[in-house]
C-alpha atoms as a PDB file:
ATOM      1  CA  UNK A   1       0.000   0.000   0.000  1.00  0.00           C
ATOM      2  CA  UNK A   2       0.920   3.518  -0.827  1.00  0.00           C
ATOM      3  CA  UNK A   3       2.471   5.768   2.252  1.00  0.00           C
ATOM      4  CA  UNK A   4       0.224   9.167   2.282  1.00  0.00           C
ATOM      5  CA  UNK A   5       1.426  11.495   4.395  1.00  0.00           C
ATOM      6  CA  UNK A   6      -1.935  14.042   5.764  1.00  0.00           C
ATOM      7  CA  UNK A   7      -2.272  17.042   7.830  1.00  0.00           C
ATOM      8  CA  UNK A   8      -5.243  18.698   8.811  1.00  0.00           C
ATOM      9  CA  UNK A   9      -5.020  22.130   9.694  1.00  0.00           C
ATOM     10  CA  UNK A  10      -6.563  21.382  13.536  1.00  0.00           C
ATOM     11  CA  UNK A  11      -7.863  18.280  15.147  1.00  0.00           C
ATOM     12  CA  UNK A  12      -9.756  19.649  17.310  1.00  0.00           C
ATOM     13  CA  UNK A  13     -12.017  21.564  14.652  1.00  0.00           C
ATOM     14  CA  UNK A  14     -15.582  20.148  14.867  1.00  0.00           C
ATOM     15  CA  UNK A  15     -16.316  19.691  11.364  1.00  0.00           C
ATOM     16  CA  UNK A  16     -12.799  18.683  10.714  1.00  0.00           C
ATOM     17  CA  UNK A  17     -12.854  15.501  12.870  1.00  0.00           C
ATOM     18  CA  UNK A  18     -14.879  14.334  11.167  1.00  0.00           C
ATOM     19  CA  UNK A  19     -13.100  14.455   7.490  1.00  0.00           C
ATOM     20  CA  UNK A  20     -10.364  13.005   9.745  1.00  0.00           C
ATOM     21  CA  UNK A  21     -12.339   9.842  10.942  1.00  0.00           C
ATOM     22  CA  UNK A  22     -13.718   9.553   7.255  1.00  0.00           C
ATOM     23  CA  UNK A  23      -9.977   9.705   5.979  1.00  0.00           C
ATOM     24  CA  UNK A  24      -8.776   7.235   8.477  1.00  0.00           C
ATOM     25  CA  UNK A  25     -11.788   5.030   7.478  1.00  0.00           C
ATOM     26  CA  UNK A  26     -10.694   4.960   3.742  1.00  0.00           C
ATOM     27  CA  UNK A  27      -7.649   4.719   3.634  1.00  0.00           C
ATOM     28  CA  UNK A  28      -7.630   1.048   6.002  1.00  0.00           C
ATOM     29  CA  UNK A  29      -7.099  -1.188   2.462  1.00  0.00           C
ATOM     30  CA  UNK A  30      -6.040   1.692   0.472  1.00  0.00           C
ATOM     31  CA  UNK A  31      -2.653   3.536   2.060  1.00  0.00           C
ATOM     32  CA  UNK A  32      -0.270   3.701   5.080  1.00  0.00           C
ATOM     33  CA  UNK A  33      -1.314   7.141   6.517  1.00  0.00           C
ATOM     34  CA  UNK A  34       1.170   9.620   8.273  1.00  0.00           C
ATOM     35  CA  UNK A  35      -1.476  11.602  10.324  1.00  0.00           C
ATOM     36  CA  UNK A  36      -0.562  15.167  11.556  1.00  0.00           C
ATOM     37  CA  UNK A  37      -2.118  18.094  13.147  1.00  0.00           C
ATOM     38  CA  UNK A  38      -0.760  21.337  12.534  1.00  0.00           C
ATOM     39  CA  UNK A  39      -2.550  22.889  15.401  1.00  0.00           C
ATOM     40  CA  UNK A  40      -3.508  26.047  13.442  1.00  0.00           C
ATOM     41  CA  UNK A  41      -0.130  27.100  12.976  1.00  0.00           C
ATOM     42  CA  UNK A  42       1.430  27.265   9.228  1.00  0.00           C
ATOM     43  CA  UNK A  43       4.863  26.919  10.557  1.00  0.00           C
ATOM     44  CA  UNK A  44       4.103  23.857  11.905  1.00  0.00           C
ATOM     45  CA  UNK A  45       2.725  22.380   8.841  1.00  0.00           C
ATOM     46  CA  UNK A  46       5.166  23.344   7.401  1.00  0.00           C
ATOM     47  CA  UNK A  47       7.906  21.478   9.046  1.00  0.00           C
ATOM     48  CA  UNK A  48       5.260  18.431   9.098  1.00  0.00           C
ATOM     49  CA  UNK A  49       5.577  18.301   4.992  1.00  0.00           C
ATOM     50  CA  UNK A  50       9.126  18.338   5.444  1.00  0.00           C
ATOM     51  CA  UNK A  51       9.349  15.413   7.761  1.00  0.00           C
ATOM     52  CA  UNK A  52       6.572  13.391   5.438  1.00  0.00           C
ATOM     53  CA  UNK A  53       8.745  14.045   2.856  1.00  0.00           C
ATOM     54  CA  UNK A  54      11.954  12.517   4.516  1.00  0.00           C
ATOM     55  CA  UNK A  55      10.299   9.714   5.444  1.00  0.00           C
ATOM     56  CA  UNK A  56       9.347   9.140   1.534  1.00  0.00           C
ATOM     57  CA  UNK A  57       5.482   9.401   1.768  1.00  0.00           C
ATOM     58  CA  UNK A  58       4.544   8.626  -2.107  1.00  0.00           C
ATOM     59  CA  UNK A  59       2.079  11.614  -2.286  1.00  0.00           C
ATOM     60  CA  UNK A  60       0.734  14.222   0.301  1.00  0.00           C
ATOM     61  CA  UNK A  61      -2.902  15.043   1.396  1.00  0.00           C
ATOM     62  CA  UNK A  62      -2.623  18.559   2.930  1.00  0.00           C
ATOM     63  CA  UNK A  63      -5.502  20.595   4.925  1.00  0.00           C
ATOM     64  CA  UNK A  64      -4.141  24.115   4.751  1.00  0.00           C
ATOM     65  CA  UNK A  65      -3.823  26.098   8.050  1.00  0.00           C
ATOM     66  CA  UNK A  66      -3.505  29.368   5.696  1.00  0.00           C
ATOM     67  CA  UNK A  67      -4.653  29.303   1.767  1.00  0.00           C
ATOM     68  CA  UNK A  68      -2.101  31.644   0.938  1.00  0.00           C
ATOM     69  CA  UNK A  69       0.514  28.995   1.895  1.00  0.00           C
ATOM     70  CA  UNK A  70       0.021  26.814  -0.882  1.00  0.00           C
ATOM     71  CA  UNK A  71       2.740  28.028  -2.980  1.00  0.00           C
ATOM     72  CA  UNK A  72       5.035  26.908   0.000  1.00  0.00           C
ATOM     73  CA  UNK A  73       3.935  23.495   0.530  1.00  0.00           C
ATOM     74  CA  UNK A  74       3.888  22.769  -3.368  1.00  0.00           C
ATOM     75  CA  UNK A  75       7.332  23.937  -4.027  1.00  0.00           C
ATOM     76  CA  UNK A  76       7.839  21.357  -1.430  1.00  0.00           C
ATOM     77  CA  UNK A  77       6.452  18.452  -3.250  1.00  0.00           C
ATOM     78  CA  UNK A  78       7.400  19.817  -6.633  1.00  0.00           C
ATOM     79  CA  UNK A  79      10.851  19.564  -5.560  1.00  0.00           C
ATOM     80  CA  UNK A  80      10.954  16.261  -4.890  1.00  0.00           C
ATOM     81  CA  UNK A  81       8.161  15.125  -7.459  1.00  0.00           C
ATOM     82  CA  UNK A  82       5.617  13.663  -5.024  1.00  0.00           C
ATOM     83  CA  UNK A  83       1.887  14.273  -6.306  1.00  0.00           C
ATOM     84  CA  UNK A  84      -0.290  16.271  -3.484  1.00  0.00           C
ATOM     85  CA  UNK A  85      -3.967  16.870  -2.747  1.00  0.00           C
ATOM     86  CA  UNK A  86      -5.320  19.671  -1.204  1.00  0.00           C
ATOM     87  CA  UNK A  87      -8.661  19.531   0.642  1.00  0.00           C
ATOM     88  CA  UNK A  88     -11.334  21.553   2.709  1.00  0.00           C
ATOM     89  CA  UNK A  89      -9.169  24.624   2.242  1.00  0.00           C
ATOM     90  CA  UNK A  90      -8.665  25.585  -1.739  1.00  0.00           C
ATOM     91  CA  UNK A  91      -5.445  27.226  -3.247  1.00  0.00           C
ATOM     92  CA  UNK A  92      -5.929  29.965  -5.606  1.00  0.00           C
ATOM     93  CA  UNK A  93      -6.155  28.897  -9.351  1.00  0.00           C
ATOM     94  CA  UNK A  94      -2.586  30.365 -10.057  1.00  0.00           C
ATOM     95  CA  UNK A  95      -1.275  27.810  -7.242  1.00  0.00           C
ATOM     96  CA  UNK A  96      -3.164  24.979  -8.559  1.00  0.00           C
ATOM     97  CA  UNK A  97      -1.957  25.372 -12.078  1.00  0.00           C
ATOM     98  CA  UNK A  98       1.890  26.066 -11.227  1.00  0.00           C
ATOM     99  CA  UNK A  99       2.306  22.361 -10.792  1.00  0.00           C
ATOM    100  CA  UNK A 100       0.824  19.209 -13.071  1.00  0.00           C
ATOM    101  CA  UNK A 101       0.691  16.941  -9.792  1.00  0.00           C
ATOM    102  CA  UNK A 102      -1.953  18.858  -7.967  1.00  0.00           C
ATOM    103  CA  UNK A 103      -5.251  18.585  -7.339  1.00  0.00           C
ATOM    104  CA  UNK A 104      -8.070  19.894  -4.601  1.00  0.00           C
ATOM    105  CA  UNK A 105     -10.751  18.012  -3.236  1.00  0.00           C
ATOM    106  CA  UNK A 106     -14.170  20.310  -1.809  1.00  0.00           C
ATOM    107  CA  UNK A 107     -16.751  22.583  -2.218  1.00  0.00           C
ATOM    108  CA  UNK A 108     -18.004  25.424  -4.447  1.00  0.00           C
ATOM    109  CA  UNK A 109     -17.390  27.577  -2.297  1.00  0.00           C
ATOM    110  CA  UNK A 110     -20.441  30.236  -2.818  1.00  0.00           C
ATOM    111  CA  UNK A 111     -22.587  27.155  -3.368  1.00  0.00           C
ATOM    112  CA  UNK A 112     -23.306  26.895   1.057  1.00  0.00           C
ATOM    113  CA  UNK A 113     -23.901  30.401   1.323  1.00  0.00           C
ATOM    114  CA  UNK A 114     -26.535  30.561  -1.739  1.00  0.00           C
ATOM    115  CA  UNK A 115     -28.135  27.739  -0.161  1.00  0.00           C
ATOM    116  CA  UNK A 116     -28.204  28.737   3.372  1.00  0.00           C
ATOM    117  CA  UNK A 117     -29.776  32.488   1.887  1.00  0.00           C
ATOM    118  CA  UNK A 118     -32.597  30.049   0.598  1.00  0.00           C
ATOM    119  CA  UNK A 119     -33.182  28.358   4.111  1.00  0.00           C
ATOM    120  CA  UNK A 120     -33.109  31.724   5.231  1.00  0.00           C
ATOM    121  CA  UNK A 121     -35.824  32.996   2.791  1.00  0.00           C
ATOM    122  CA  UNK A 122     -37.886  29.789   2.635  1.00  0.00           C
ATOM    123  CA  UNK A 123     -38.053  30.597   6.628  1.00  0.00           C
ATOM    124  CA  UNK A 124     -38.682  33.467   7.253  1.00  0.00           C
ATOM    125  CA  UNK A 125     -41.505  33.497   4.343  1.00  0.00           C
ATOM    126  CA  UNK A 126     -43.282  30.605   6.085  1.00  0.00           C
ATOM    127  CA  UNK A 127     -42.783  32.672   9.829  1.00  0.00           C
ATOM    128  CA  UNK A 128     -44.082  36.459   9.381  1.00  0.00           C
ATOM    129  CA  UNK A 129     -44.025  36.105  12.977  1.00  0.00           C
ATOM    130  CA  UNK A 130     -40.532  36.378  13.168  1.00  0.00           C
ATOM    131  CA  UNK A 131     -40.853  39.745  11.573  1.00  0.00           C
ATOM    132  CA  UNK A 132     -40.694  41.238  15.425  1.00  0.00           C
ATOM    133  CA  UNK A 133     -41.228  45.229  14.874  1.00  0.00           C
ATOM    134  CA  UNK A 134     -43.623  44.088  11.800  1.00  0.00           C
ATOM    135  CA  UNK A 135     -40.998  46.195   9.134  1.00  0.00           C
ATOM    136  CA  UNK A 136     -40.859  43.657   6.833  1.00  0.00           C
ATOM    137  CA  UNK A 137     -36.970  43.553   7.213  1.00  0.00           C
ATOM    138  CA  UNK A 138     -34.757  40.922   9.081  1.00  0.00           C
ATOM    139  CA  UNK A 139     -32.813  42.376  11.531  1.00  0.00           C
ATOM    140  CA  UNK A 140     -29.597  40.231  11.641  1.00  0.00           C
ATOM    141  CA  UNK A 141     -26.452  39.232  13.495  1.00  0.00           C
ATOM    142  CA  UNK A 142     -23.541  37.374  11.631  1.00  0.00           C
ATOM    143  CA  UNK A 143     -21.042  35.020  13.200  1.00  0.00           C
ATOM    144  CA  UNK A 144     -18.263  34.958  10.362  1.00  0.00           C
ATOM    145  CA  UNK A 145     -15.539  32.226  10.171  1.00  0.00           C
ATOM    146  CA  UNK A 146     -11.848  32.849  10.083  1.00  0.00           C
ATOM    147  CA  UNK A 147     -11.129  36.230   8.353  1.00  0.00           C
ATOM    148  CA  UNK A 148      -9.872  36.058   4.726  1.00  0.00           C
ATOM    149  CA  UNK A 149     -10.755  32.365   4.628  1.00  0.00           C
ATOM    150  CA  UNK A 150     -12.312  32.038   1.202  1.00  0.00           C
ATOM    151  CA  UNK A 151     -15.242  29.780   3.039  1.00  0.00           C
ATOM    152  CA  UNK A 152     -15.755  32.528   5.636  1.00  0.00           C
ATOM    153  CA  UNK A 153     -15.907  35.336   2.868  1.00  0.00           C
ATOM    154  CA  UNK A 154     -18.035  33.819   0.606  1.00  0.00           C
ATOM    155  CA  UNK A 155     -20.531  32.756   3.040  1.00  0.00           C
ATOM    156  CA  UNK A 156     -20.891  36.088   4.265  1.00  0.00           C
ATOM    157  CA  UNK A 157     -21.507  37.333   1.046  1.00  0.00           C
ATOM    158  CA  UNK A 158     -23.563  35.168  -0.860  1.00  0.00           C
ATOM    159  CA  UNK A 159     -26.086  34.330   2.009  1.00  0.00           C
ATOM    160  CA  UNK A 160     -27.028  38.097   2.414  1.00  0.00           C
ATOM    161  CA  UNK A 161     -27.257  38.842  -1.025  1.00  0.00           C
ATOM    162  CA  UNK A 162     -29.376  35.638  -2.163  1.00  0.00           C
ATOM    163  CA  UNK A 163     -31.559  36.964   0.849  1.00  0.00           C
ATOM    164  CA  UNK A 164     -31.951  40.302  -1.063  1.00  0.00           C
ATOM    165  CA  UNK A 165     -32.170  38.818  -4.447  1.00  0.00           C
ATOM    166  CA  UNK A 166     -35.486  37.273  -3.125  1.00  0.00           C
ATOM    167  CA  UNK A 167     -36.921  40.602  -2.329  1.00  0.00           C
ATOM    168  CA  UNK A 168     -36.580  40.402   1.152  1.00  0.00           C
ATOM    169  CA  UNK A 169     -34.742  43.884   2.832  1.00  0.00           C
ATOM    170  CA  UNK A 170     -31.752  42.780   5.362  1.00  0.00           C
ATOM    171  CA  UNK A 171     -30.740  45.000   8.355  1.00  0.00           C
ATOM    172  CA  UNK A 172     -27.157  44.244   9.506  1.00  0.00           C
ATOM    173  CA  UNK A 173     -26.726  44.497  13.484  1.00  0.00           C
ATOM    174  CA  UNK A 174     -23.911  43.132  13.877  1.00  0.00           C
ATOM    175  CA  UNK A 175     -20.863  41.115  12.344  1.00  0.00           C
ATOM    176  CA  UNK A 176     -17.920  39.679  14.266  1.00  0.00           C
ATOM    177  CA  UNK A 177     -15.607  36.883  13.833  1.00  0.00           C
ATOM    178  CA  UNK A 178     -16.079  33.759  15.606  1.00  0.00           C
ATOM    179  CA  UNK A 179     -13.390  31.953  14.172  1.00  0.00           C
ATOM    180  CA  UNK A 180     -15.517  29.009  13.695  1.00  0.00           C
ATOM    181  CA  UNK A 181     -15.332  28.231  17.045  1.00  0.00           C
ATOM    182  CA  UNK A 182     -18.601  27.542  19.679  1.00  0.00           C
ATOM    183  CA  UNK A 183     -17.145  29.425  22.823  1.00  0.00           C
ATOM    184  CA  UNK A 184     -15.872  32.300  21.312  1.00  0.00           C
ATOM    185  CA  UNK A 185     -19.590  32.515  19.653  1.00  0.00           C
ATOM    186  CA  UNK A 186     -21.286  32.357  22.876  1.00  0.00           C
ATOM    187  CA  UNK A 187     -19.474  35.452  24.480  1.00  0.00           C
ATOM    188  CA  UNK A 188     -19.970  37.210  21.243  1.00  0.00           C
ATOM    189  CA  UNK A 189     -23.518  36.554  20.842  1.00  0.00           C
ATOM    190  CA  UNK A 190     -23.982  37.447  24.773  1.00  0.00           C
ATOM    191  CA  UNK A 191     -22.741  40.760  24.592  1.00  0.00           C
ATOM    192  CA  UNK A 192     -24.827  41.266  21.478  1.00  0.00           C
ATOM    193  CA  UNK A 193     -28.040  40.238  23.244  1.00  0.00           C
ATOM    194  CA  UNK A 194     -27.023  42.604  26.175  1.00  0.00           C
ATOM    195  CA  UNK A 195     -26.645  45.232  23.187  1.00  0.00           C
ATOM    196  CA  UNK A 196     -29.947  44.689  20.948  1.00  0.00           C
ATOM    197  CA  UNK A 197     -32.035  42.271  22.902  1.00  0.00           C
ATOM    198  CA  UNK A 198     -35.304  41.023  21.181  1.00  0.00           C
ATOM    199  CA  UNK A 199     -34.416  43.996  18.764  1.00  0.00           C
ATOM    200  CA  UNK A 200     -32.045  40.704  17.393  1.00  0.00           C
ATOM    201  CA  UNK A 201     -34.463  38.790  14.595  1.00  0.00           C
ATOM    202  CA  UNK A 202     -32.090  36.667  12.797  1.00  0.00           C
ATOM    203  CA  UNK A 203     -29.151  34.411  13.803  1.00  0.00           C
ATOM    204  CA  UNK A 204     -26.724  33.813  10.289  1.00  0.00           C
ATOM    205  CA  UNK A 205     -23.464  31.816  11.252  1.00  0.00           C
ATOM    206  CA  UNK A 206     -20.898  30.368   8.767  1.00  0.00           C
ATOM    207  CA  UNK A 207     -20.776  27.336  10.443  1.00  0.00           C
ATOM    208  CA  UNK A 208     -22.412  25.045  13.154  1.00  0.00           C
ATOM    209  CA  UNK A 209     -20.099  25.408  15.962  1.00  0.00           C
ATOM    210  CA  UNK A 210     -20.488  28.929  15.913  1.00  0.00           C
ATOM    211  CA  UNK A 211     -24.791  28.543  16.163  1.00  0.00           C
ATOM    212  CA  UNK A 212     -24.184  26.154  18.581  1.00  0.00           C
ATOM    213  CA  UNK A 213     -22.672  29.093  20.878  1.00  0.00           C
ATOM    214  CA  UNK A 214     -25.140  31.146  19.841  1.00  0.00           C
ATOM    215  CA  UNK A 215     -27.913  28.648  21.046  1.00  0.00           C
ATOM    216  CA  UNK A 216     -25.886  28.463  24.212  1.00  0.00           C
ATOM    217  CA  UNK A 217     -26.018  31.907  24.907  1.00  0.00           C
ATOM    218  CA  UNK A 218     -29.482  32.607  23.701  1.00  0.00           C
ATOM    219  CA  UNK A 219     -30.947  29.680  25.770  1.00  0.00           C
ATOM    220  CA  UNK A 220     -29.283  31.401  29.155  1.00  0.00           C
ATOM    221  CA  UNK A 221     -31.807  34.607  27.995  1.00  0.00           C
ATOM    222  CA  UNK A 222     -35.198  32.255  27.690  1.00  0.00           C
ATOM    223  CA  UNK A 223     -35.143  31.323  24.049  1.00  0.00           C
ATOM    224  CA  UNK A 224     -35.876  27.897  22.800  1.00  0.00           C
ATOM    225  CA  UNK A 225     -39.140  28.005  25.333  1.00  0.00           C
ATOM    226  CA  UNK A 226     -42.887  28.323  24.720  1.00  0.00           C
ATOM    227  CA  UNK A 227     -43.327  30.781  22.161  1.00  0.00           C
ATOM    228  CA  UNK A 228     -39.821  32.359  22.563  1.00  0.00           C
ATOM    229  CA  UNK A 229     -37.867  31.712  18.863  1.00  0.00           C
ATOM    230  CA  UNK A 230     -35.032  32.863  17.457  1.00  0.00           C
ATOM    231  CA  UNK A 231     -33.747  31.308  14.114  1.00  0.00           C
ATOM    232  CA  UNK A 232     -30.473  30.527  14.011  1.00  0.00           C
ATOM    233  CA  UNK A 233     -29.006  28.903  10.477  1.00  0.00           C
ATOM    234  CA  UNK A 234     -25.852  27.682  10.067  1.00  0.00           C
ATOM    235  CA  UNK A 235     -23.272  25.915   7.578  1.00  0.00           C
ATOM    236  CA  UNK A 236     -21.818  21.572   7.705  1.00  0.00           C
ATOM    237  CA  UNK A 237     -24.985  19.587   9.468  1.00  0.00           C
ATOM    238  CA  UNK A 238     -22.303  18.477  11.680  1.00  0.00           C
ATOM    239  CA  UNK A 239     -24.228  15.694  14.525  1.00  0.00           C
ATOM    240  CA  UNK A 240     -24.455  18.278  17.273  1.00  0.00           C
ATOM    241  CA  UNK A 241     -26.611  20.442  14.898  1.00  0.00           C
ATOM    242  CA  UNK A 242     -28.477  17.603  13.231  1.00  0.00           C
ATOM    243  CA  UNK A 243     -29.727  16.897  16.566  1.00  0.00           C
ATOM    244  CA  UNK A 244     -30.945  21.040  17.091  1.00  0.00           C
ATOM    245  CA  UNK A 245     -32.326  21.228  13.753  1.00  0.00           C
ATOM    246  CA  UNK A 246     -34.286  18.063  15.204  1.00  0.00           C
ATOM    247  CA  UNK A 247     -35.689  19.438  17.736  1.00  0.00           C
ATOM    248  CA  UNK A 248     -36.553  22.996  16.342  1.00  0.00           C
ATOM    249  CA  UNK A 249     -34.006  25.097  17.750  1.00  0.00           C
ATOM    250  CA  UNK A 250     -32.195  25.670  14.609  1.00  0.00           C
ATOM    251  CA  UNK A 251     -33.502  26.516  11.303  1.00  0.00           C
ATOM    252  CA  UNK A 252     -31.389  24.512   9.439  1.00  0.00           C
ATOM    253  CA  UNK A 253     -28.284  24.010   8.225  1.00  0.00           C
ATOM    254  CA  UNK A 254     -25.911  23.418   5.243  1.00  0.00           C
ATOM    255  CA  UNK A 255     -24.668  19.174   4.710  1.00  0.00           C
ATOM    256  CA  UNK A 256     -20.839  20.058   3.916  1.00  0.00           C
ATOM    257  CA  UNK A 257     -20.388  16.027   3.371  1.00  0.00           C
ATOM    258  CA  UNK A 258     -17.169  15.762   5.632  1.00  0.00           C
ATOM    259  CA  UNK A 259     -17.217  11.891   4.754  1.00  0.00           C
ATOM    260  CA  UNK A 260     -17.116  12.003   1.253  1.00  0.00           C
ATOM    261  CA  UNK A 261     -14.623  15.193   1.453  1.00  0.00           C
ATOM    262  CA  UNK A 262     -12.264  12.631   3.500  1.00  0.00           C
ATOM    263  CA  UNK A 263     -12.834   9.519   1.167  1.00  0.00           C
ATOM    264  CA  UNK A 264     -12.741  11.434  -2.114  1.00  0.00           C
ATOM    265  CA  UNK A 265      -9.041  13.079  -0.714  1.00  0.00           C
ATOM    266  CA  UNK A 266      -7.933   9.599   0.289  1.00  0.00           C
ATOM    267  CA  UNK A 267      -8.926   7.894  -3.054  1.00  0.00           C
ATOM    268  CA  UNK A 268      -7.218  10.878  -5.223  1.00  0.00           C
ATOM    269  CA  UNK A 269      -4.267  10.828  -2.736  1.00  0.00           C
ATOM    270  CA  UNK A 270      -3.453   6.883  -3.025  1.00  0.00           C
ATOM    271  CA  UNK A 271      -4.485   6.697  -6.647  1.00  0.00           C
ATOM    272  CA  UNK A 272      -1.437   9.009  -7.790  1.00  0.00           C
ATOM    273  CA  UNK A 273       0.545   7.856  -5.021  1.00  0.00           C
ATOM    274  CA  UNK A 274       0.375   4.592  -7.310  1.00  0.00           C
ATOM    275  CA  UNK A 275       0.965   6.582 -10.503  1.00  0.00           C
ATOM    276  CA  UNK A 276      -2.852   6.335 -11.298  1.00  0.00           C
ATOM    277  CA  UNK A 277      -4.942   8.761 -13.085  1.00  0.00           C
ATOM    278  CA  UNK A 278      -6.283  10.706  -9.931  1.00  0.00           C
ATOM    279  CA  UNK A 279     -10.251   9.162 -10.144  1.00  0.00           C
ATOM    280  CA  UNK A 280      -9.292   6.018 -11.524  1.00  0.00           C
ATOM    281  CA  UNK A 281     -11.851   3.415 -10.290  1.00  0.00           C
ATOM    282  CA  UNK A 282     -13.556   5.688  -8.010  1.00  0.00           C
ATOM    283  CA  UNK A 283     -17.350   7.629  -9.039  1.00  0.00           C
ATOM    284  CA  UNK A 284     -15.624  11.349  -8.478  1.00  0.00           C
ATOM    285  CA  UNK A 285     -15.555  13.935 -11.279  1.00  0.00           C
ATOM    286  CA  UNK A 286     -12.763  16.216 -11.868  1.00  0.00           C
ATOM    287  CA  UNK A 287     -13.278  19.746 -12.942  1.00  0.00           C
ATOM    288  CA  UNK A 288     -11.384  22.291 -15.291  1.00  0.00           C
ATOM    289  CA  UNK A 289      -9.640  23.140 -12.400  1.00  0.00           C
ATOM    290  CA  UNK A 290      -8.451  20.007 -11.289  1.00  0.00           C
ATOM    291  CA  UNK A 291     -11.090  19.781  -8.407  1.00  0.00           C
ATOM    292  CA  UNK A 292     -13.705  17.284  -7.214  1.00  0.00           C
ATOM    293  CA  UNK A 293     -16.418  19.337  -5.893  1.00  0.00           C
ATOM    294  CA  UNK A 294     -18.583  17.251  -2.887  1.00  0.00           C
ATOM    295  CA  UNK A 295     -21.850  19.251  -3.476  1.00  0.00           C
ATOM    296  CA  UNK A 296     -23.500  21.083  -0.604  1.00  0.00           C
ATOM    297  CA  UNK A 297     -27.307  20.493   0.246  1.00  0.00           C
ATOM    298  CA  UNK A 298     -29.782  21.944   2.377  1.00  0.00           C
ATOM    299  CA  UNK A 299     -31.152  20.391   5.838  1.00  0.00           C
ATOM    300  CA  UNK A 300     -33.949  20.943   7.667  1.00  0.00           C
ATOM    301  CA  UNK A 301     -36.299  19.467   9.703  1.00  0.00           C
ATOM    302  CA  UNK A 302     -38.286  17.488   6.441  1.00  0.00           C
ATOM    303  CA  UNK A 303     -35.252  15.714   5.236  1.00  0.00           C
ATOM    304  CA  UNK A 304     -33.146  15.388   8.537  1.00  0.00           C
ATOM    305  CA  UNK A 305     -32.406  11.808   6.913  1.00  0.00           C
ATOM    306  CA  UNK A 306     -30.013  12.689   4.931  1.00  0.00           C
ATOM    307  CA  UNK A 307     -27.607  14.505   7.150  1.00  0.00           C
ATOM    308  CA  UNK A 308     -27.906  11.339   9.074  1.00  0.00           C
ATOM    309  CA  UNK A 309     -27.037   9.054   6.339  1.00  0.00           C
ATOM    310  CA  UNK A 310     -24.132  11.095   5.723  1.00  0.00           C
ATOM    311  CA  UNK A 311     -22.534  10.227   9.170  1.00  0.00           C
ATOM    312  CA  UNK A 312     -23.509   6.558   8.939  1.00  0.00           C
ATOM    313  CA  UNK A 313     -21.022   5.579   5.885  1.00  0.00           C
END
């Protein structure tokens, strides 16, 4: 079998353990795996390439810490002609194309915020109830992900102005960084409720850890009782969300597929390990930009059954 050598930008990242479990489920009769995590430093995953690469890994799976570092980590590999993967965290297209031995496995990256403005507008159309102060504008709050990420951006973007682009008028309270994370999203969100209060119509975080702090913080102030609402979307479906979405304390969410993210990276990553055409023998497409793209979908409480099949490969 094939030596792979992986990082993943931080273990302890919700959504991220769970690429990590899918990759480590793959790759059992498909490649040796040297497993690293770079603990949200670049420097550090750095140094990790360099040691996969002494000990002769036949290709590289990498989970960026920073996007911009791709140029770094391919000269790496170029130098020494080992094929690498990228995954979760895309390189621009002029780092993809410098070298014939790389390719990216993810998302379309507008793709979760277009469909999470839909959620949002499906919603609130079905809720006029939610409309507090009766203006016929959602008052919002935004939990964004890691600045400059391209995720982060995007789904900032794109889930506001799909919002608009279905008519509906969008009042910005508030915006902060979260940094994906659920504690840091709980102190935010609780200073914004001591702020706005029930002025507050409209929880929109890039990603399920972050609503989960917001839930935390909103639950401490009554919500999520009798009458009391607030909707809260978010972005992956991870478990811990499935489960709120369940119940009716979140809206919905976004399925970013974390299994098939980690076995598409681990198939591509041991196929040209093994001097194989990347999707050789595997149902993945490749794009014109050397990607396979693991489309997004919307969840919700009427097809909850599908985020749940997701985490039972």
């Amino acid at each position: 079998m094939p030596l792979v050598g992986v990082t993943i930008y931080k273990f302890d990242d919700n959504f991220m353990s769970f690429v990590r479990r899918a990759i480590e489920t793959n790759a059992e009769d498909k490649a040796k795996l040297i497993l690293n995590d770079s603990q949200n430093d670049q420097a550090k995953q750095n140094e990790q390439v360099e040691m996969m690469i002494s000990k002769g890994v036949d290709s590289l799976a990498i989970n960026l810490v920073d996007p911009q570092a791709a140029s770094t980590i391919i000269e790496k590999a170029k130098n020494e002609d080992i094929p690498l993967v990228f995954f979760n965290k895309e390189p621009s297209k002029e780092d993809m194309t410098s070298y014939d031995k790389c390719w990216f496995v993810g998302t379309d990256t507008p793709a979760a915020a277009i469909i999470q403005g839909e959620v949002i507008v499906k919603s609130w159309k079905e809720h006029p109830e939610w409309d507090k102060n009766g203006d016929g504008v959602i008052q919002y709050v935004m939990l964004k992900g890691e600045p400059g990420h391209p995720d982060a951006e995007a789904r900032t973007t794109y889930s506001i102005k799909t919002v608009e682009e279905n008519g509906i008028e969008t009042e910005e309270l508030e915006i902060q960084t979260g940094m994906w994370d659920t504690v840091k999203a709980k102190d935010i969100v609780d200073a914004w409720y001591a702020k706005h209060g029930d002025a507050i119509e409209f929880v929109i975080c890039n990603n399920d850890a972050m609503a989960l702090g917001a839930i935390a913080s909103l639950k401490a102030e009554g919500y999520f009782t009798g009458d009391k609402i607030m909707p809260i979307v978010g972005v992956d479906a991870i478990p811990d969300a499935i489960v709120q979405i369940e119940e009716g304390t979140m809206v919905g969410s976004v399925l970013n597929d974390a299994t098939n993210q980690g076995y598409a990276a681990v198939d591509l990553a041991a196929n040209v390990a093994l001097g194989k055409d990347p999707i050789d023998g595997t149902n993945w497409n490749l794009d014109d930009t050397k990607a396979v793209r693991v489309p997004y979908v919307a969840i919700t409480k009427e097809n909850i059954q599908v985020a749940k099949d997701c985490y039972g490969k």
